[in-house]
C-alpha atoms as a PDB file:
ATOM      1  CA  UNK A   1     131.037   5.921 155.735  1.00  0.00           C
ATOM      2  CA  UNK A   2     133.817   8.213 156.364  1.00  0.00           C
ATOM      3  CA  UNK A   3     137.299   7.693 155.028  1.00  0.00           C
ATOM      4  CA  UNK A   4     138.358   7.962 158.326  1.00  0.00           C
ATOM      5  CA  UNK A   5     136.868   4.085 159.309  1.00  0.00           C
ATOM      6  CA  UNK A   6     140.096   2.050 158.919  1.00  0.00           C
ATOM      7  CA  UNK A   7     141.943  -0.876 160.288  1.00  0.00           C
ATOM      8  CA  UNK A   8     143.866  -0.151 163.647  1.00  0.00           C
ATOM      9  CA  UNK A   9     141.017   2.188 165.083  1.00  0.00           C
ATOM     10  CA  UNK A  10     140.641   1.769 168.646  1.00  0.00           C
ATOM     11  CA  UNK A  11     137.363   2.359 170.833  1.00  0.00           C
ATOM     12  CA  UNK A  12     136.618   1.900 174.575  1.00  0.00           C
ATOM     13  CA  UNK A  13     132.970   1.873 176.210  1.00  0.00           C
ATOM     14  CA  UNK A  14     132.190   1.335 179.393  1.00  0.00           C
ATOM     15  CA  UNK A  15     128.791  -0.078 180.766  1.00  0.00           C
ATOM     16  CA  UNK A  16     127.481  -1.473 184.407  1.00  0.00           C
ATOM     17  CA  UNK A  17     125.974  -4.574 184.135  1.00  0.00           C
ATOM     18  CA  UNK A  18     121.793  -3.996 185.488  1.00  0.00           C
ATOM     19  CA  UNK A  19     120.517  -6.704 187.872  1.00  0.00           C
ATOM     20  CA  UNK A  20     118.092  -7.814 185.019  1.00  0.00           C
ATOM     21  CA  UNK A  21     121.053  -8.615 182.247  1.00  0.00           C
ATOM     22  CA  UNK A  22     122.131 -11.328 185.225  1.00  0.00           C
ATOM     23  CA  UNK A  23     120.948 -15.018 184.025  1.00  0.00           C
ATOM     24  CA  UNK A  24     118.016 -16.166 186.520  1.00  0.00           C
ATOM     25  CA  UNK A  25     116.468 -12.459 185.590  1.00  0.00           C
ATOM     26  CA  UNK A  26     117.010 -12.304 181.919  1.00  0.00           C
ATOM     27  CA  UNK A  27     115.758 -16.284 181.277  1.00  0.00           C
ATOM     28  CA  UNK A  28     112.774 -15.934 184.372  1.00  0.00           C
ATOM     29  CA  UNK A  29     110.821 -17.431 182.113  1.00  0.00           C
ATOM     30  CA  UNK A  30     112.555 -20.565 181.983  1.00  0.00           C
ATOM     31  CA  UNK A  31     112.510 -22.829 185.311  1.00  0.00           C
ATOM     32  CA  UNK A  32     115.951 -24.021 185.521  1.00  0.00           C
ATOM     33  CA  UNK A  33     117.151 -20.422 184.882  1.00  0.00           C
ATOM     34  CA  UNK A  34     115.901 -19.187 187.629  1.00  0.00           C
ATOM     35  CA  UNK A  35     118.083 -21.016 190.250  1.00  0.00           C
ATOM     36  CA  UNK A  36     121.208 -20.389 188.499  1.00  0.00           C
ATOM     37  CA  UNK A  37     123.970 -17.924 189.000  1.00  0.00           C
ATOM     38  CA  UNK A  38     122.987 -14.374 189.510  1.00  0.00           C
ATOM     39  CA  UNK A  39     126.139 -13.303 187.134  1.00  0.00           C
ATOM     40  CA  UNK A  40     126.189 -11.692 183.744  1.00  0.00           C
ATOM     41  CA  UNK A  41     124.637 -13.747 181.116  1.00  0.00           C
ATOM     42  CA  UNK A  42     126.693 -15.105 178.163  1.00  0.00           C
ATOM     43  CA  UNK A  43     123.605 -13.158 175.818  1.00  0.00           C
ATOM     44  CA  UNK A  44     123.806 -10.202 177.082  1.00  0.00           C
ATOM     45  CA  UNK A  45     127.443  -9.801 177.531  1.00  0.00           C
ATOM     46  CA  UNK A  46     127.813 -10.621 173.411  1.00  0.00           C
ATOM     47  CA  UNK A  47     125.038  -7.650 172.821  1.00  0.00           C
ATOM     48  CA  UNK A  48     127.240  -5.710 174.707  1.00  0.00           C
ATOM     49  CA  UNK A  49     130.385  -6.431 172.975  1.00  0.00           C
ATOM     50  CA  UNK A  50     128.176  -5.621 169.509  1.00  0.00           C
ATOM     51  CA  UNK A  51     127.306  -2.508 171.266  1.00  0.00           C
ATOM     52  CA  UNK A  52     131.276  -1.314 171.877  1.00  0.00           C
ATOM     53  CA  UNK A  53     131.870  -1.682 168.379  1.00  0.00           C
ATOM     54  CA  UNK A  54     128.356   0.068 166.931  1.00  0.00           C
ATOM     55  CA  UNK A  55     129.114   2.974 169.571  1.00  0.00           C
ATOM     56  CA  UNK A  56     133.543   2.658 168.025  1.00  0.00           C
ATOM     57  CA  UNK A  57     132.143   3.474 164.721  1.00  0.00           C
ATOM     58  CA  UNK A  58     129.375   5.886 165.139  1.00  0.00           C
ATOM     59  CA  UNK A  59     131.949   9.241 164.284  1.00  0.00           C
ATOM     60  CA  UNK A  60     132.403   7.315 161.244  1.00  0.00           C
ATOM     61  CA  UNK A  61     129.394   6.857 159.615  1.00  0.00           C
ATOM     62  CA  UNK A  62     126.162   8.990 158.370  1.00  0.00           C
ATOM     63  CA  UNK A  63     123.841   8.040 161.732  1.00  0.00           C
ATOM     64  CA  UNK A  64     120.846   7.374 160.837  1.00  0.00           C
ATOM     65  CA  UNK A  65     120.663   7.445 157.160  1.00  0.00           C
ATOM     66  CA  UNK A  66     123.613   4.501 157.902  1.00  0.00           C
ATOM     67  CA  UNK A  67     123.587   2.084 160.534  1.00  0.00           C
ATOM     68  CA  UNK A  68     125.235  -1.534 160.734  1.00  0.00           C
ATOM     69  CA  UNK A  69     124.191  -5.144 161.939  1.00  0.00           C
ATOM     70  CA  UNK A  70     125.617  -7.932 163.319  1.00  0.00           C
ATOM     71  CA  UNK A  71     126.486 -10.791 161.025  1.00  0.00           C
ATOM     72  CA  UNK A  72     129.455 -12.749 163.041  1.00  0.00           C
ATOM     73  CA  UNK A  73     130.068 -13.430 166.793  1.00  0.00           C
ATOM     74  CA  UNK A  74     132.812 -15.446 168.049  1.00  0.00           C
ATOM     75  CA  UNK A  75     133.240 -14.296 172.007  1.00  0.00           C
ATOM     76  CA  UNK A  76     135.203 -16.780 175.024  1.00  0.00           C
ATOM     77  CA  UNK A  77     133.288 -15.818 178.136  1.00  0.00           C
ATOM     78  CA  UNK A  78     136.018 -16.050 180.451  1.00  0.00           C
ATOM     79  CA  UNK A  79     134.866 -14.990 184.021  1.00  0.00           C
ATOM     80  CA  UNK A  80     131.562 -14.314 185.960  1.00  0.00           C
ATOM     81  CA  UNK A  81     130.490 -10.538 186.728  1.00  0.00           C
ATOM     82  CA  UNK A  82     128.224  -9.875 189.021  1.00  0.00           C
ATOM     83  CA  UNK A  83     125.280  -6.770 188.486  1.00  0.00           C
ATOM     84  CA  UNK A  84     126.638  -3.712 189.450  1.00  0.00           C
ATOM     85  CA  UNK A  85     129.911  -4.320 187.882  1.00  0.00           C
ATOM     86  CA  UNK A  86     131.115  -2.119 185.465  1.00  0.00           C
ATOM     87  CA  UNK A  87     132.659  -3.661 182.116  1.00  0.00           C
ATOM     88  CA  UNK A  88     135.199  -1.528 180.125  1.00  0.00           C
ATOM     89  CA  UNK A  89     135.197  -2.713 176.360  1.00  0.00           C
ATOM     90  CA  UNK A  90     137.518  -1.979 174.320  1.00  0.00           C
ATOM     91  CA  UNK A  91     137.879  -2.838 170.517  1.00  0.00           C
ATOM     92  CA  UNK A  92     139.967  -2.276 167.247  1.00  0.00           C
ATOM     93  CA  UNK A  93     138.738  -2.417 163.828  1.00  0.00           C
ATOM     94  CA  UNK A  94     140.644  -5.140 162.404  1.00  0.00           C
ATOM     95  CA  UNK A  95     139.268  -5.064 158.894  1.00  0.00           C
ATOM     96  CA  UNK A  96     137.214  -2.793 156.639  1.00  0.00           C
ATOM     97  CA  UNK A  97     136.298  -4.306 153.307  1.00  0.00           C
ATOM     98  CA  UNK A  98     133.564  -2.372 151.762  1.00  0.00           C
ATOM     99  CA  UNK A  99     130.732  -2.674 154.233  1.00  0.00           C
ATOM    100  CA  UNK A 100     132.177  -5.437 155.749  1.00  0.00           C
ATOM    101  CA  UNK A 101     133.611  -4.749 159.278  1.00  0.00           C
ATOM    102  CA  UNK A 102     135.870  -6.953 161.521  1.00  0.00           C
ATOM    103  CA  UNK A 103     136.414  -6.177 164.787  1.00  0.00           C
ATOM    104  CA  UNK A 104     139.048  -7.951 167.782  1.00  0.00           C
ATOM    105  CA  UNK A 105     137.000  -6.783 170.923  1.00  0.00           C
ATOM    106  CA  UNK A 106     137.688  -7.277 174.968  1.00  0.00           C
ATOM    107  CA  UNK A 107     136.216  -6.870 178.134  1.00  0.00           C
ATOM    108  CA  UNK A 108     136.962  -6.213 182.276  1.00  0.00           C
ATOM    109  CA  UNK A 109     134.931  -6.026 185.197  1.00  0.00           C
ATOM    110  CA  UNK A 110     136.525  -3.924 187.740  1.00  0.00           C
ATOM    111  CA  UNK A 111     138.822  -7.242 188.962  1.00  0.00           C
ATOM    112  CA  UNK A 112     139.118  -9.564 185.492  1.00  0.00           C
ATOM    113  CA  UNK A 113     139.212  -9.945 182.052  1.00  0.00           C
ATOM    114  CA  UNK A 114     136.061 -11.369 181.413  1.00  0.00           C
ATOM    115  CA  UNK A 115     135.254 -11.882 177.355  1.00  0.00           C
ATOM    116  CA  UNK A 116     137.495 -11.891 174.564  1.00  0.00           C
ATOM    117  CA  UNK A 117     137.135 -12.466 170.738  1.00  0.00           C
ATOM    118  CA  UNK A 118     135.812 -10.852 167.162  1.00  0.00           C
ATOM    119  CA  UNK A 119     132.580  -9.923 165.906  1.00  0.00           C
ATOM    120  CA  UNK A 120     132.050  -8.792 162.219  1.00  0.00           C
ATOM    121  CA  UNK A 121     129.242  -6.162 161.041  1.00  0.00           C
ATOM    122  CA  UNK A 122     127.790  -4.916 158.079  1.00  0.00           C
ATOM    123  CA  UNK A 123     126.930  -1.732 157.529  1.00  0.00           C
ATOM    124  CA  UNK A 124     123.195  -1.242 156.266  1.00  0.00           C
ATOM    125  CA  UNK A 125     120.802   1.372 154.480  1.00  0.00           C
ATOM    126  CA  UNK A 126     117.939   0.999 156.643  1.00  0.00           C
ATOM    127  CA  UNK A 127     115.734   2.246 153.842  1.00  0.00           C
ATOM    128  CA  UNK A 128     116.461  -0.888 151.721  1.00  0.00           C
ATOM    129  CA  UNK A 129     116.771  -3.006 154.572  1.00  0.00           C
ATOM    130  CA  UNK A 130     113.384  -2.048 155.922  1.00  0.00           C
ATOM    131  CA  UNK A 131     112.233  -3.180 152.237  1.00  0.00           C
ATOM    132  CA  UNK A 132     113.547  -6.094 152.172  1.00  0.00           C
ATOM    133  CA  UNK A 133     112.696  -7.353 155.673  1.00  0.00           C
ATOM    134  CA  UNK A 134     108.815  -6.422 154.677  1.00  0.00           C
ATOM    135  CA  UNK A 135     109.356  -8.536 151.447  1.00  0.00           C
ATOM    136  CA  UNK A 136     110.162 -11.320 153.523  1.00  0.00           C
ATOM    137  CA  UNK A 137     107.622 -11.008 156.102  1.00  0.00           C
ATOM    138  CA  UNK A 138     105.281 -10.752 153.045  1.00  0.00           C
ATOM    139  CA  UNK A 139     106.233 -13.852 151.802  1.00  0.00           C
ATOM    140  CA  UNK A 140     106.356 -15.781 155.071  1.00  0.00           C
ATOM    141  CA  UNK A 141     103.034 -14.768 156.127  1.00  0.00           C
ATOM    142  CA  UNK A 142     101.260 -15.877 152.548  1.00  0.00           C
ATOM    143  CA  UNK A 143     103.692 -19.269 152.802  1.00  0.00           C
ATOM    144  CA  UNK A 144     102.744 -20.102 156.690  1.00  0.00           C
ATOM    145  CA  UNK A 145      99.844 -21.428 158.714  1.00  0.00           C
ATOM    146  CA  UNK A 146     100.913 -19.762 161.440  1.00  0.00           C
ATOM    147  CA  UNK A 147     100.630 -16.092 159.229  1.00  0.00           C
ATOM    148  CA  UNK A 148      98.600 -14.668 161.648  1.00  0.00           C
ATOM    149  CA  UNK A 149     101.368 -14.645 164.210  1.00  0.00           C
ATOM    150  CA  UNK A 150     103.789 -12.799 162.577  1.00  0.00           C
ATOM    151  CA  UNK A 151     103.441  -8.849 162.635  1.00  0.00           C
ATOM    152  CA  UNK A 152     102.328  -7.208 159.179  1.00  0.00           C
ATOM    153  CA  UNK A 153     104.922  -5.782 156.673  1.00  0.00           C
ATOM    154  CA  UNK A 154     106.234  -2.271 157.167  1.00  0.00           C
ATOM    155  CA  UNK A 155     105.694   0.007 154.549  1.00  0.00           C
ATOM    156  CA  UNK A 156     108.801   1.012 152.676  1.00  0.00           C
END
């Protein structure tokens, strides 16, 4: 992580909204889904907000030998966008403390303010996590009757 990553950096992304992030396309799986609102979906909206912030911080760190995950969301929804839409979201590191990174993020359609809030990530070797995340599945797959399901450890 570079030096660089601080408190008070700023970031903007911008990103239009595909017909299938809209809620009776991303849940068609799920009956009552499909007759609600063709609008954004709450879901997919807070992957996009973790999105602004992993796409903020990219100059900042060694991509891909470094990468960060998600560990806190805490978004308001505040308005419906409809596909098509683009959303500009914009974020500012609030806090770095060691690989723990705080963010205050928002987000417009081309009329609104639509989503507002903070999100936290920590940043990751994806050598060690891959490691761990096998040692897990390992574990869960000898402990489980339903084992067979879940997909065989990765190799580290």
């Amino acid at each position: 992580m570079s030096s660089s990553l601080q408190a008070g950096l700023r970031f903007s992304w911008r990103y239009t909204v595909p017909e299938r992030a809209s809620v009776p396309a991303l849940y068609h799986d799920t009956d009552f889904c499909r007759d609600m609102p063709a609008v954004l979906a709450t879901g997919y909206l807070v992957g996009m907000m973790e999105l602004a912030c992993v796409h903020g911080i990219m100059p900042f760190v060694d991509w891909p030998r470094q990468q960060s995950l998600g560990t806190m969301v805490n978004f308001r929804h505040l308005a419906p966008t409809p596909p098509g839409m683009e959303l500009r979201i914009e974020g500012e590191v609030l806090a770095v403390d060691g690989r723990r990174l705080t963010f205050r993020v928002e987000a417009w359609d081309n009329l609104e303010r639509v989503c507002e809030g903070t999100h936290e990530r920590m940043l990751i070797e994806p050598q060690r996590f891959a490691a761990r995340l096998a040692s897990k599945v390992a574990a869960a797959q000898l402990s489980s009757p339903l084992s067979s399901a879940l997909p065989p450890p990765v190799p580290a």
